[in-house]
C-alpha atoms as a PDB file:
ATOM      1  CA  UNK A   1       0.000   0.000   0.000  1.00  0.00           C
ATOM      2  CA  UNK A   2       2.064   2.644   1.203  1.00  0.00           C
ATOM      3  CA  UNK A   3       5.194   1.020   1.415  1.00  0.00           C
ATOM      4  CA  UNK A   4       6.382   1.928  -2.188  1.00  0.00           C
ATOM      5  CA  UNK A   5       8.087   4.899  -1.169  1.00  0.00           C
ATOM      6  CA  UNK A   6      11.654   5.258  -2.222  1.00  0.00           C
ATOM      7  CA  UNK A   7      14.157   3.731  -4.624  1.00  0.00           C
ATOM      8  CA  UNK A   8      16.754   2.227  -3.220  1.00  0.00           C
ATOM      9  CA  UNK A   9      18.963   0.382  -5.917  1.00  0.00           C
ATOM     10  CA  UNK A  10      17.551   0.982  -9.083  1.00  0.00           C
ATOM     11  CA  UNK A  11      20.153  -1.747 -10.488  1.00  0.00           C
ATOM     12  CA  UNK A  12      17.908  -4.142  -9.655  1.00  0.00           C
ATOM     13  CA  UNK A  13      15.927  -3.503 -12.645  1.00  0.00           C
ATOM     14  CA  UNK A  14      18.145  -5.052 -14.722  1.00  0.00           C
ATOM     15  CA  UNK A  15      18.948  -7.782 -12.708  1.00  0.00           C
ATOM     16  CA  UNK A  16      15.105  -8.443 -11.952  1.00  0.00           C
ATOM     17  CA  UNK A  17      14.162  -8.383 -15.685  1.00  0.00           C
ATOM     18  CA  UNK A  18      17.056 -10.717 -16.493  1.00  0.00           C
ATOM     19  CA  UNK A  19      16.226 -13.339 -13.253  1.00  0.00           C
ATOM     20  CA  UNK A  20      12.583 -13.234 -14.268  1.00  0.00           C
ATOM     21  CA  UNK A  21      12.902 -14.765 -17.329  1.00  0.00           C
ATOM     22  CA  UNK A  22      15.544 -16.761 -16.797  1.00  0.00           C
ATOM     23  CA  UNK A  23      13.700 -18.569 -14.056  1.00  0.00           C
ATOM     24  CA  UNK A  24      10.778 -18.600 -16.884  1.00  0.00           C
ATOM     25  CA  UNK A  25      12.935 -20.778 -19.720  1.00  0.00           C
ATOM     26  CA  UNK A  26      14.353 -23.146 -17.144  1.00  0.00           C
ATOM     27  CA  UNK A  27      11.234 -23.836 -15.175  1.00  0.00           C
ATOM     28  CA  UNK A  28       9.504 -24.369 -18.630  1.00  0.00           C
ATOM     29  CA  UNK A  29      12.247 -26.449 -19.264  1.00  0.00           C
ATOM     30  CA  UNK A  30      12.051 -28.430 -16.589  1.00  0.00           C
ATOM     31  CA  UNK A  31       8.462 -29.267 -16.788  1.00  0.00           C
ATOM     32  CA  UNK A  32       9.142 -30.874 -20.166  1.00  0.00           C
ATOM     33  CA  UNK A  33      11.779 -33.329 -18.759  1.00  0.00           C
ATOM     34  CA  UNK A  34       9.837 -34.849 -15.410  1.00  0.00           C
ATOM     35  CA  UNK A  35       6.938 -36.350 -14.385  1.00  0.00           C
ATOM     36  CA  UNK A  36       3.162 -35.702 -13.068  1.00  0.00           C
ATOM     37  CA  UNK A  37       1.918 -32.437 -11.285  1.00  0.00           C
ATOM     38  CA  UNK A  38       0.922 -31.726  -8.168  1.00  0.00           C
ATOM     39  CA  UNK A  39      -1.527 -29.062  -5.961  1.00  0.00           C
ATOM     40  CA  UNK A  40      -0.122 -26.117  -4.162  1.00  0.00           C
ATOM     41  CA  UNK A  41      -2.398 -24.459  -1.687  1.00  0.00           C
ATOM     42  CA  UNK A  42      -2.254 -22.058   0.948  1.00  0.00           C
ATOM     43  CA  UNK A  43      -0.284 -20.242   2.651  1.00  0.00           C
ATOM     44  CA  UNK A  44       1.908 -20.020  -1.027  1.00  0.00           C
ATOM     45  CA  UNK A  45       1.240 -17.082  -2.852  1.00  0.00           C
ATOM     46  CA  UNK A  46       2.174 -19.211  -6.167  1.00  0.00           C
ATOM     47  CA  UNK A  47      -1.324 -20.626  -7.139  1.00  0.00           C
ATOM     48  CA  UNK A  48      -1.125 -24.146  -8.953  1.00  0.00           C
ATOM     49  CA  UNK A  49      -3.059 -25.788 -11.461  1.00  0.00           C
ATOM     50  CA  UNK A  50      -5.573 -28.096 -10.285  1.00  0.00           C
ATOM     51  CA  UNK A  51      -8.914 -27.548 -10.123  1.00  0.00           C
ATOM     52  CA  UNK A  52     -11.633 -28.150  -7.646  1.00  0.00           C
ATOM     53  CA  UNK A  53     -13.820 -30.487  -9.605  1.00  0.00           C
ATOM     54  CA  UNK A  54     -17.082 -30.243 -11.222  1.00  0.00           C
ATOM     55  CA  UNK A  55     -19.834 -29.655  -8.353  1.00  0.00           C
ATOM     56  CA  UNK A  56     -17.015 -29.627  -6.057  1.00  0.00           C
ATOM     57  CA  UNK A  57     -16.473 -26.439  -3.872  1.00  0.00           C
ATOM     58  CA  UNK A  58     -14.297 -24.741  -1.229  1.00  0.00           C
ATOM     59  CA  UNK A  59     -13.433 -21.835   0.878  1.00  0.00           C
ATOM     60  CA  UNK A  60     -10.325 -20.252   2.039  1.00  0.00           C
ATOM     61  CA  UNK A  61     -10.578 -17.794   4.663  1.00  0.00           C
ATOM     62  CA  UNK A  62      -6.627 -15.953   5.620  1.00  0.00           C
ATOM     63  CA  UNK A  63      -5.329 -13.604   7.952  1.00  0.00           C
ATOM     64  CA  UNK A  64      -2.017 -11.449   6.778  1.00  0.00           C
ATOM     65  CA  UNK A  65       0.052  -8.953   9.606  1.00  0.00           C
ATOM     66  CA  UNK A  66       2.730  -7.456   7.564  1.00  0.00           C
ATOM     67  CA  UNK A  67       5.026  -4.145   9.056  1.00  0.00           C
ATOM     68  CA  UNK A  68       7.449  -2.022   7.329  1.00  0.00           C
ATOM     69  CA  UNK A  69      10.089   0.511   8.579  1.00  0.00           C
ATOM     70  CA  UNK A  70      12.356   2.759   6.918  1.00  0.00           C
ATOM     71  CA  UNK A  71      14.084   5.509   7.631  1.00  0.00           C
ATOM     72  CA  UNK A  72      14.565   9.163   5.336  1.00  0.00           C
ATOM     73  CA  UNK A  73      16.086  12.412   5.885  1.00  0.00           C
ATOM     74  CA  UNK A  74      15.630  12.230   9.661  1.00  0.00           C
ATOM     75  CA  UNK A  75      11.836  10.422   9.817  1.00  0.00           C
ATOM     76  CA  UNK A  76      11.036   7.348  10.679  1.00  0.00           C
ATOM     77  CA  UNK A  77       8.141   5.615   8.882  1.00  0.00           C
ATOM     78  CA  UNK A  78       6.281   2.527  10.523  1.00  0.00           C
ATOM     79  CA  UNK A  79       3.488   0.853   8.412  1.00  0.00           C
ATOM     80  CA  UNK A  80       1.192  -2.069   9.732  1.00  0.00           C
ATOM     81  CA  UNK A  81      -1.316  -3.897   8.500  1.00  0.00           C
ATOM     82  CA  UNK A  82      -3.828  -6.560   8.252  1.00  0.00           C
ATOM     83  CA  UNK A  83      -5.580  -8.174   5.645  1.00  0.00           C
ATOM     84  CA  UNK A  84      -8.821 -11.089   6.178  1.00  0.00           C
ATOM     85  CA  UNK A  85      -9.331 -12.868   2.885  1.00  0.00           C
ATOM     86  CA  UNK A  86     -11.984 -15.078   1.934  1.00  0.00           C
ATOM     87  CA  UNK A  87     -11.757 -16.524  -1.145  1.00  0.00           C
ATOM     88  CA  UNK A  88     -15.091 -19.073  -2.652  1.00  0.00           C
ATOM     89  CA  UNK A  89     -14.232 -21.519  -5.651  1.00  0.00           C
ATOM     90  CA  UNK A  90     -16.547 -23.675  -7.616  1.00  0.00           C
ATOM     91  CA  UNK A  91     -15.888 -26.488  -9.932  1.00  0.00           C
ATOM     92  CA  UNK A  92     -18.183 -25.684 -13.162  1.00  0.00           C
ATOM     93  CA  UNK A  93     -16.394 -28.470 -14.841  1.00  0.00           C
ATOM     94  CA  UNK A  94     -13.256 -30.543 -14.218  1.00  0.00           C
ATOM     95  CA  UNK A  95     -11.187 -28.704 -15.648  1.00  0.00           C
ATOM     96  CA  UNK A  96     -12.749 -25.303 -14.768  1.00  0.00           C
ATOM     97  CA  UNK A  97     -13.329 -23.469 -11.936  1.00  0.00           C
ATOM     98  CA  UNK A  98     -15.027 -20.339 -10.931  1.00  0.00           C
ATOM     99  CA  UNK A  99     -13.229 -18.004  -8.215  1.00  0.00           C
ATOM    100  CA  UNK A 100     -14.364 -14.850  -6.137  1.00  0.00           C
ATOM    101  CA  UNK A 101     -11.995 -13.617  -3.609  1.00  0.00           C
ATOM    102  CA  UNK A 102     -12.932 -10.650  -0.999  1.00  0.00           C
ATOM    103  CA  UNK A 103     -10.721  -8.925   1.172  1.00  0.00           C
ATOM    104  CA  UNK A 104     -11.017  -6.571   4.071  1.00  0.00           C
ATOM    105  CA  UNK A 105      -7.881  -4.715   4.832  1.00  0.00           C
ATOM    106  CA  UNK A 106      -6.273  -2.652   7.760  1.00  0.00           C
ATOM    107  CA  UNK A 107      -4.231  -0.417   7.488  1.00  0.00           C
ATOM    108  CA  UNK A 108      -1.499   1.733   9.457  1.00  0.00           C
ATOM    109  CA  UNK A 109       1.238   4.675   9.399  1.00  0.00           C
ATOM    110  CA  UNK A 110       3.295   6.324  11.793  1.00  0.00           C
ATOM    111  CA  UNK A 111       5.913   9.084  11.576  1.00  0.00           C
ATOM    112  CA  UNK A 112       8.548   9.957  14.186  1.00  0.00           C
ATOM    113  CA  UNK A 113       5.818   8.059  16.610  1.00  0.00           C
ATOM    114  CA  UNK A 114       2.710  10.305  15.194  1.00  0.00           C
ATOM    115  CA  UNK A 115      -0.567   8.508  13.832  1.00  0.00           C
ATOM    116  CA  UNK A 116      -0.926  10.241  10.007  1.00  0.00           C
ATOM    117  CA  UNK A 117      -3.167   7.034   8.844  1.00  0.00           C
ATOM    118  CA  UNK A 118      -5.309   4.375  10.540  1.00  0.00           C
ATOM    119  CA  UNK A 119      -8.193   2.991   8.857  1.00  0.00           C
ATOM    120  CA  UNK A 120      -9.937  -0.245   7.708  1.00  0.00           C
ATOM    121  CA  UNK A 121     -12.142  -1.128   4.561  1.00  0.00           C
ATOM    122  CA  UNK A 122     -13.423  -3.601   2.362  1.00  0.00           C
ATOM    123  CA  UNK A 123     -11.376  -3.687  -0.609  1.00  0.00           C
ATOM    124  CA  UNK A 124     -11.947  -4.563  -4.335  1.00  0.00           C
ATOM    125  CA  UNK A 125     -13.808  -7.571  -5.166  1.00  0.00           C
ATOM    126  CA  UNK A 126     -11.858 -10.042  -7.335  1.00  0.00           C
ATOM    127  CA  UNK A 127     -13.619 -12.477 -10.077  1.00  0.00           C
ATOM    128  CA  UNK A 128     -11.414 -15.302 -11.676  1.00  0.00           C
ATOM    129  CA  UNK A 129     -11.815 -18.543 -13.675  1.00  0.00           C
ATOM    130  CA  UNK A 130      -9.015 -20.763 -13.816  1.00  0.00           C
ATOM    131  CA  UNK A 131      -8.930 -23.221 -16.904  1.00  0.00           C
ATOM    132  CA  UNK A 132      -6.609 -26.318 -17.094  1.00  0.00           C
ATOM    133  CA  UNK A 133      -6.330 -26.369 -20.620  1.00  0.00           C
ATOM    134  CA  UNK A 134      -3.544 -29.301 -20.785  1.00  0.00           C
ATOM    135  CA  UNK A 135      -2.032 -31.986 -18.683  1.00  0.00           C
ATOM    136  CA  UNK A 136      -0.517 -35.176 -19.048  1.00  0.00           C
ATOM    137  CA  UNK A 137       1.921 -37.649 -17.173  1.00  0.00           C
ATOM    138  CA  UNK A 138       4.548 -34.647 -17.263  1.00  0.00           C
ATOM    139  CA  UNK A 139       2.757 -31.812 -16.057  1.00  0.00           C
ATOM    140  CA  UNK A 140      -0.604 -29.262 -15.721  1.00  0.00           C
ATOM    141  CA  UNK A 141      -0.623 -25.994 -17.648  1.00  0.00           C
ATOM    142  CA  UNK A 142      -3.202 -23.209 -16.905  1.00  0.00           C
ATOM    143  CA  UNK A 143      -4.449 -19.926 -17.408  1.00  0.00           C
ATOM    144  CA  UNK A 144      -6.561 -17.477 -14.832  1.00  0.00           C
ATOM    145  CA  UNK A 145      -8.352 -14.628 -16.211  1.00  0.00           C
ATOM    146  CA  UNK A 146     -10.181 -12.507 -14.060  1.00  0.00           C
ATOM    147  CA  UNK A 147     -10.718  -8.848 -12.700  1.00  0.00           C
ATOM    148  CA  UNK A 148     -11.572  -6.695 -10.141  1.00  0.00           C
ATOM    149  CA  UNK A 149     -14.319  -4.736  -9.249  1.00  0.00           C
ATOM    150  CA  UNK A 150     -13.469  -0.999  -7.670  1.00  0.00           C
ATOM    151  CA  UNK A 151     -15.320  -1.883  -4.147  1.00  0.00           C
ATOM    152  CA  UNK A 152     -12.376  -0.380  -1.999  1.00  0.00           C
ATOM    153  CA  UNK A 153     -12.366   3.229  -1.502  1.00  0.00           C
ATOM    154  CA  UNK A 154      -9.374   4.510  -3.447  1.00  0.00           C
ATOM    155  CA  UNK A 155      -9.766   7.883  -1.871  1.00  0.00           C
ATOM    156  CA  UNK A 156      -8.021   5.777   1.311  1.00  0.00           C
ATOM    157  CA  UNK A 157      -5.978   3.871  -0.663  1.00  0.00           C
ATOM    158  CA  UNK A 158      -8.354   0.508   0.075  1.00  0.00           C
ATOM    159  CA  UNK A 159      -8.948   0.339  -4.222  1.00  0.00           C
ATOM    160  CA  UNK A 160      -7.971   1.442  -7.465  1.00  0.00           C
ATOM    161  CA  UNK A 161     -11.251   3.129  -8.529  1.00  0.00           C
ATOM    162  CA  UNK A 162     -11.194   1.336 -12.022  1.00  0.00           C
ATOM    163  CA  UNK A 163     -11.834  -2.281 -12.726  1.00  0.00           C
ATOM    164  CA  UNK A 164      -8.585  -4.040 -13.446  1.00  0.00           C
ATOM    165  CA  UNK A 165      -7.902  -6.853 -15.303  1.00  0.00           C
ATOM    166  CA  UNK A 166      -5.008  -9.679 -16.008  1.00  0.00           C
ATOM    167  CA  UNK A 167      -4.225 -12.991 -17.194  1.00  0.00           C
ATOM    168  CA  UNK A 168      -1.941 -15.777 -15.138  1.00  0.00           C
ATOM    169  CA  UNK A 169       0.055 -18.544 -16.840  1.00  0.00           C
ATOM    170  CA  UNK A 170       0.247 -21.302 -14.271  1.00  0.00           C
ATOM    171  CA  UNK A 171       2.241 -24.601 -14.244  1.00  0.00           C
ATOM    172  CA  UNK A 172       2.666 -27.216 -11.735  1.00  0.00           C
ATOM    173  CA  UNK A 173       4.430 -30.391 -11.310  1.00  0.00           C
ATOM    174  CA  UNK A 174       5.439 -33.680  -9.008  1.00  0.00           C
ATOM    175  CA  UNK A 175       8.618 -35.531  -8.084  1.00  0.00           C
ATOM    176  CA  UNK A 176       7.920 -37.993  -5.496  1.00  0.00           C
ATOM    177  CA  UNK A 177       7.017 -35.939  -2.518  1.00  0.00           C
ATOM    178  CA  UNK A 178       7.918 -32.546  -3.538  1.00  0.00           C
ATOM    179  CA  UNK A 179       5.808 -30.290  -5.978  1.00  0.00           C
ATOM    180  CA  UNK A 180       6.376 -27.497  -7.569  1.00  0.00           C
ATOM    181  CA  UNK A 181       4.544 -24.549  -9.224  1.00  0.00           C
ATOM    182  CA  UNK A 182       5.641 -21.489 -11.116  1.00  0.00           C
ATOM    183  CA  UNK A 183       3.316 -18.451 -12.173  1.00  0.00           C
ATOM    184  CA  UNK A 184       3.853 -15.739 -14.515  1.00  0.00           C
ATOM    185  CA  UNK A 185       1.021 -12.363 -14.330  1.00  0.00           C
ATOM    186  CA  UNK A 186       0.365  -9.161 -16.312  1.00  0.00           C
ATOM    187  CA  UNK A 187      -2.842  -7.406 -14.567  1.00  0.00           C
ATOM    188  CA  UNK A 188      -3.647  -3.887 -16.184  1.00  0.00           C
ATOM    189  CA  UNK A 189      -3.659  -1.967 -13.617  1.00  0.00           C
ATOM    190  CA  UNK A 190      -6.331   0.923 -14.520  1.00  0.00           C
ATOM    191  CA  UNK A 191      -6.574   3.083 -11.553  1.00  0.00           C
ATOM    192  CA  UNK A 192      -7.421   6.533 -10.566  1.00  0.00           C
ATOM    193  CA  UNK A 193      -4.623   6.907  -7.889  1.00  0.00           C
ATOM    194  CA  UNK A 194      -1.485   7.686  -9.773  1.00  0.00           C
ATOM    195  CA  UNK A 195       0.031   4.151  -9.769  1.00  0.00           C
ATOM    196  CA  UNK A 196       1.657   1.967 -12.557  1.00  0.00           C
ATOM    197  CA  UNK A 197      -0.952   0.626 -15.185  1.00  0.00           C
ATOM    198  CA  UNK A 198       1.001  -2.057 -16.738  1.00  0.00           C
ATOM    199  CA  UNK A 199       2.130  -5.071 -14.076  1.00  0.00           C
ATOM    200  CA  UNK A 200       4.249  -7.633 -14.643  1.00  0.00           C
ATOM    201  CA  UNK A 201       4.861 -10.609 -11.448  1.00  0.00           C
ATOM    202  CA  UNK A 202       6.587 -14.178 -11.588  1.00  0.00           C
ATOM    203  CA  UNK A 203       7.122 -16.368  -8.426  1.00  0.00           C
ATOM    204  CA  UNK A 204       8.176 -20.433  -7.984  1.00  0.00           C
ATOM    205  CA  UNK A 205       7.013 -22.242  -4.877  1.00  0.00           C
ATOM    206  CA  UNK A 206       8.104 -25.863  -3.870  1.00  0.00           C
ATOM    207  CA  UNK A 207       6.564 -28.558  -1.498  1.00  0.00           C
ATOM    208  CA  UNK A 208       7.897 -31.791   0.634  1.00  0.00           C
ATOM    209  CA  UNK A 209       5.071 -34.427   1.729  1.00  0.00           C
ATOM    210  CA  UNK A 210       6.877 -34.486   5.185  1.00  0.00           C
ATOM    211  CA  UNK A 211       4.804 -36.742   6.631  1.00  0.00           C
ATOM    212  CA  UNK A 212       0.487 -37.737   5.576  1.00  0.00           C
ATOM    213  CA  UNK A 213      -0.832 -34.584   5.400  1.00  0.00           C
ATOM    214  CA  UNK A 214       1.857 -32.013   6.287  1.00  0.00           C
ATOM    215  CA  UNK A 215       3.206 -30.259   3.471  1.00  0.00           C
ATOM    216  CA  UNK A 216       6.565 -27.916   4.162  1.00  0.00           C
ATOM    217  CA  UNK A 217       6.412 -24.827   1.536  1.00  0.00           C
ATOM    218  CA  UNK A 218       9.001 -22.388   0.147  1.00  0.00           C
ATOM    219  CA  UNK A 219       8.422 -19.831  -2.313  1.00  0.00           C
ATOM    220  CA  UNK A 220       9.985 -17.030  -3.781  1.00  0.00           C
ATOM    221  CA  UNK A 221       8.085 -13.861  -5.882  1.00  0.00           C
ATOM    222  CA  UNK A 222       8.706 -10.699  -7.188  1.00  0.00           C
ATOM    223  CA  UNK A 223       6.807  -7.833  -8.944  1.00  0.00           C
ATOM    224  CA  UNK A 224       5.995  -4.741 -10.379  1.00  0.00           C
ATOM    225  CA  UNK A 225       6.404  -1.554  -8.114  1.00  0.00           C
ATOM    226  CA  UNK A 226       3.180  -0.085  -8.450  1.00  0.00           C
ATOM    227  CA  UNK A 227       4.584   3.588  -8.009  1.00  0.00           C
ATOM    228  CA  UNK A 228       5.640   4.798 -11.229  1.00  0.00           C
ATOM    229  CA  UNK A 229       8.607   6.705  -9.835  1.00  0.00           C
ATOM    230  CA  UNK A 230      10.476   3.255  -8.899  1.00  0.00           C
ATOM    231  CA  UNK A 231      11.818   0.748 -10.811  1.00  0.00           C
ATOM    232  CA  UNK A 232      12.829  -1.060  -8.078  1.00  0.00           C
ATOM    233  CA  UNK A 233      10.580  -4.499  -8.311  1.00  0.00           C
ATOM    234  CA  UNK A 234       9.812  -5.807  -4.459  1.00  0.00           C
ATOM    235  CA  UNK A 235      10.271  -8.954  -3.670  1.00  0.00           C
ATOM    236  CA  UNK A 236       9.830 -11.792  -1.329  1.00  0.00           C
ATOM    237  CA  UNK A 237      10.823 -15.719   0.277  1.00  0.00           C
ATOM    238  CA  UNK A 238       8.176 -17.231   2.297  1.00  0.00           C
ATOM    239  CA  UNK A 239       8.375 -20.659   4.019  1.00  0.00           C
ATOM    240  CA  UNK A 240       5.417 -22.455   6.304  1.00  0.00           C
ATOM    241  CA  UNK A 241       3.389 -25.529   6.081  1.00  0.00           C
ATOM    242  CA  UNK A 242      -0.032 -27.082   5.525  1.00  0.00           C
ATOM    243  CA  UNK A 243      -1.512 -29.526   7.071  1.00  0.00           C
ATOM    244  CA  UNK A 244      -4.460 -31.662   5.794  1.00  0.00           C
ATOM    245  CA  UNK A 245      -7.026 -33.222   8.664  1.00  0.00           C
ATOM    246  CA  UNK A 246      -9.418 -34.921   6.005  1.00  0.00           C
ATOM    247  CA  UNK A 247     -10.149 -34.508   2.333  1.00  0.00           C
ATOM    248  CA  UNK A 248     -12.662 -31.720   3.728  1.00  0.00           C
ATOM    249  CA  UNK A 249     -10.374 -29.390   6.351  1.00  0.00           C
ATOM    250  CA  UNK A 250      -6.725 -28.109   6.162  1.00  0.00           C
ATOM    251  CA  UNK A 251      -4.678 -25.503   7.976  1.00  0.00           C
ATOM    252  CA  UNK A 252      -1.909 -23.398   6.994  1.00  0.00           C
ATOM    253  CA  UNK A 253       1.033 -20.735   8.352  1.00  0.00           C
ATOM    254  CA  UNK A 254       3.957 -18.925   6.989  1.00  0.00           C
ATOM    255  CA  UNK A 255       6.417 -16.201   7.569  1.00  0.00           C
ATOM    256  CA  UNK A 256       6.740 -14.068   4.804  1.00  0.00           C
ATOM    257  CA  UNK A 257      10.309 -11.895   4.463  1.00  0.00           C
ATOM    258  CA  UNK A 258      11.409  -9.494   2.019  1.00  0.00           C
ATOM    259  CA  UNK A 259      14.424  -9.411  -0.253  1.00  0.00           C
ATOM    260  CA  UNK A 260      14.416  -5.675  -0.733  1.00  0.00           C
ATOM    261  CA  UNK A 261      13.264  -2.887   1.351  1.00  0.00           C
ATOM    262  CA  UNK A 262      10.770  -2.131  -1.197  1.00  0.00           C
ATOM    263  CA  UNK A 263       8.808  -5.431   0.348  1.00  0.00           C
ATOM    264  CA  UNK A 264       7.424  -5.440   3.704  1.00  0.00           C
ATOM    265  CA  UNK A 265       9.897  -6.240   6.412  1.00  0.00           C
ATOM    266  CA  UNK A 266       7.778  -9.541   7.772  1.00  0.00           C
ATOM    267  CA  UNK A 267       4.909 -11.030   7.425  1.00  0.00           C
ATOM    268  CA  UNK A 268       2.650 -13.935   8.984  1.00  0.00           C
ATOM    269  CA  UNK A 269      -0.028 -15.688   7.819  1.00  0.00           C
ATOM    270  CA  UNK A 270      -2.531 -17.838   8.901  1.00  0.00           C
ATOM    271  CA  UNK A 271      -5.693 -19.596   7.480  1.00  0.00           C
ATOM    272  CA  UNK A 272      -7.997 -22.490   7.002  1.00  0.00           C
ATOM    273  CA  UNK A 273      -9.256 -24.148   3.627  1.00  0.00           C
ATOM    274  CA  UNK A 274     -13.203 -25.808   3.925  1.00  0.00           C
ATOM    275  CA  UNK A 275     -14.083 -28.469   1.187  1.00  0.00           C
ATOM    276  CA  UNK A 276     -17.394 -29.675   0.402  1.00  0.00           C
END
């Protein structure tokens, strides 16, 4: 939100750019030569490619603390915040799902110990459909459209004000007991708060089966800086677990870190995923 504030080492454009498409070619790569995919979940912010199932359904509900502090020409800025998600999905078909995701956000700033922000809202709405076009004994390939609708007021920085839209190319994969997933995103980011239109993201997450039903998760992202005036690209590492009571209930829990001060400084996260 309003961490986006100053550019530290704008060599990491280059380097970014160079690392995000690198990772692309030999992930792609990689898929071709190994077997059979596998499902990522929460707490990764990598989605994978399966699908729910036709008349199947579930919800994820999530918690995410994040704070961020920096320091400029003598003031100290400390940003917290919270975000509750709740995201619905519904198999139309196998292959198919439909996907609405809400979230209601918190949302803090201090500076030189003074309150200059502190406010909660609903923010925009999100409408997906994720399509597994292809799979076979090496891997699952799919696509997510979707949008967002400009429910968050952008006046308090909870929206964009403008419907957005993008497109996510998602592949997954198995080896044994690890999985892997790797996602590439441009959203078009139409807005009517000053920030970058065109958005470009790419992340990899892994998984180890460490014993039935707990899953141990890594993954690593980066993205666009939505403030024009930066080139530096934030980015993150994450590591937690899942853990699975049934086919119908699982838990989840990460720490989320940054690997540039133009991420947040830590994160946790927390949630619960409800088939049926």
């Amino acid at each position: 939100m309003m961490m986006e504030g100053i550019d530290h080492t704008t060599s990491w454009t280059a380097q970014i750019t160079c690392m995000k498409w690198t990772i692309s070619v030999l992930f792609i790569i990689w898929l071709l030569l190994t077997p059979q995919p596998s499902s990522g979940a929460r707490p990764l912010v990598t989605d994978d490619a399966d699908t729910a199932g036709k008349g199947k359904a579930q919800i994820e509900l999530g918690v995410e603390i994040f704070t961020w502090q920096d320091r400029e020409r003598g003031i100290k800025t400390r940003e917290t915040g919270t975000e509750i998600s709740s995201t619905f999905t519904y198999g139309v078909a196998d292959h198919l799902d439909l996907v609405v995701g809400i979230p209601y956000v918190w949302g803090a700033m201090e500076k030189n110990g003074q309150t200059t922000f502190d406010a909660d809202r609903l923010s925009d709405i999100s409408l997906e459909v994720k399509w597994r076009f292809y799979e076979n004994k090496v891997f699952q390939v799919a696509f997510k459209p979707g949008l967002t609708l400009p429910t968050g007021n952008h006046r308090k920085e909870f929206g964009t004000g403008r419907p957005t839209y993008g497109l996510v190319f998602i592949a997954s994969k198995e080896m044994g007991d690890m999985g892997f997933h790797f996602n590439t995103c441009y959203t078009r980011n139409e807005n009517k708060v000053d920030k970058r239109v065109n958005l470009w993201s790419a992340s990899v997450a892994a998984t180890y089966e460490a014993i039935k039903g707990l899953n141990l998760v890594g993954n690593v992202g980066l993205k666009h800086n939505t403030d024009p005036a930066i080139k530096t690209a934030p980015a993150f590492w994450l590591a937690g677990f899942n853990y699975s009571f049934n086919d119908y209930f699982t838990i989840d829990g990460a720490l989320k870190f940054r690997l540039n001060r133009q991420e947040a400084d830590r994160a946790m996260i927390a949630g619960i995923t409800i088939r049926f």
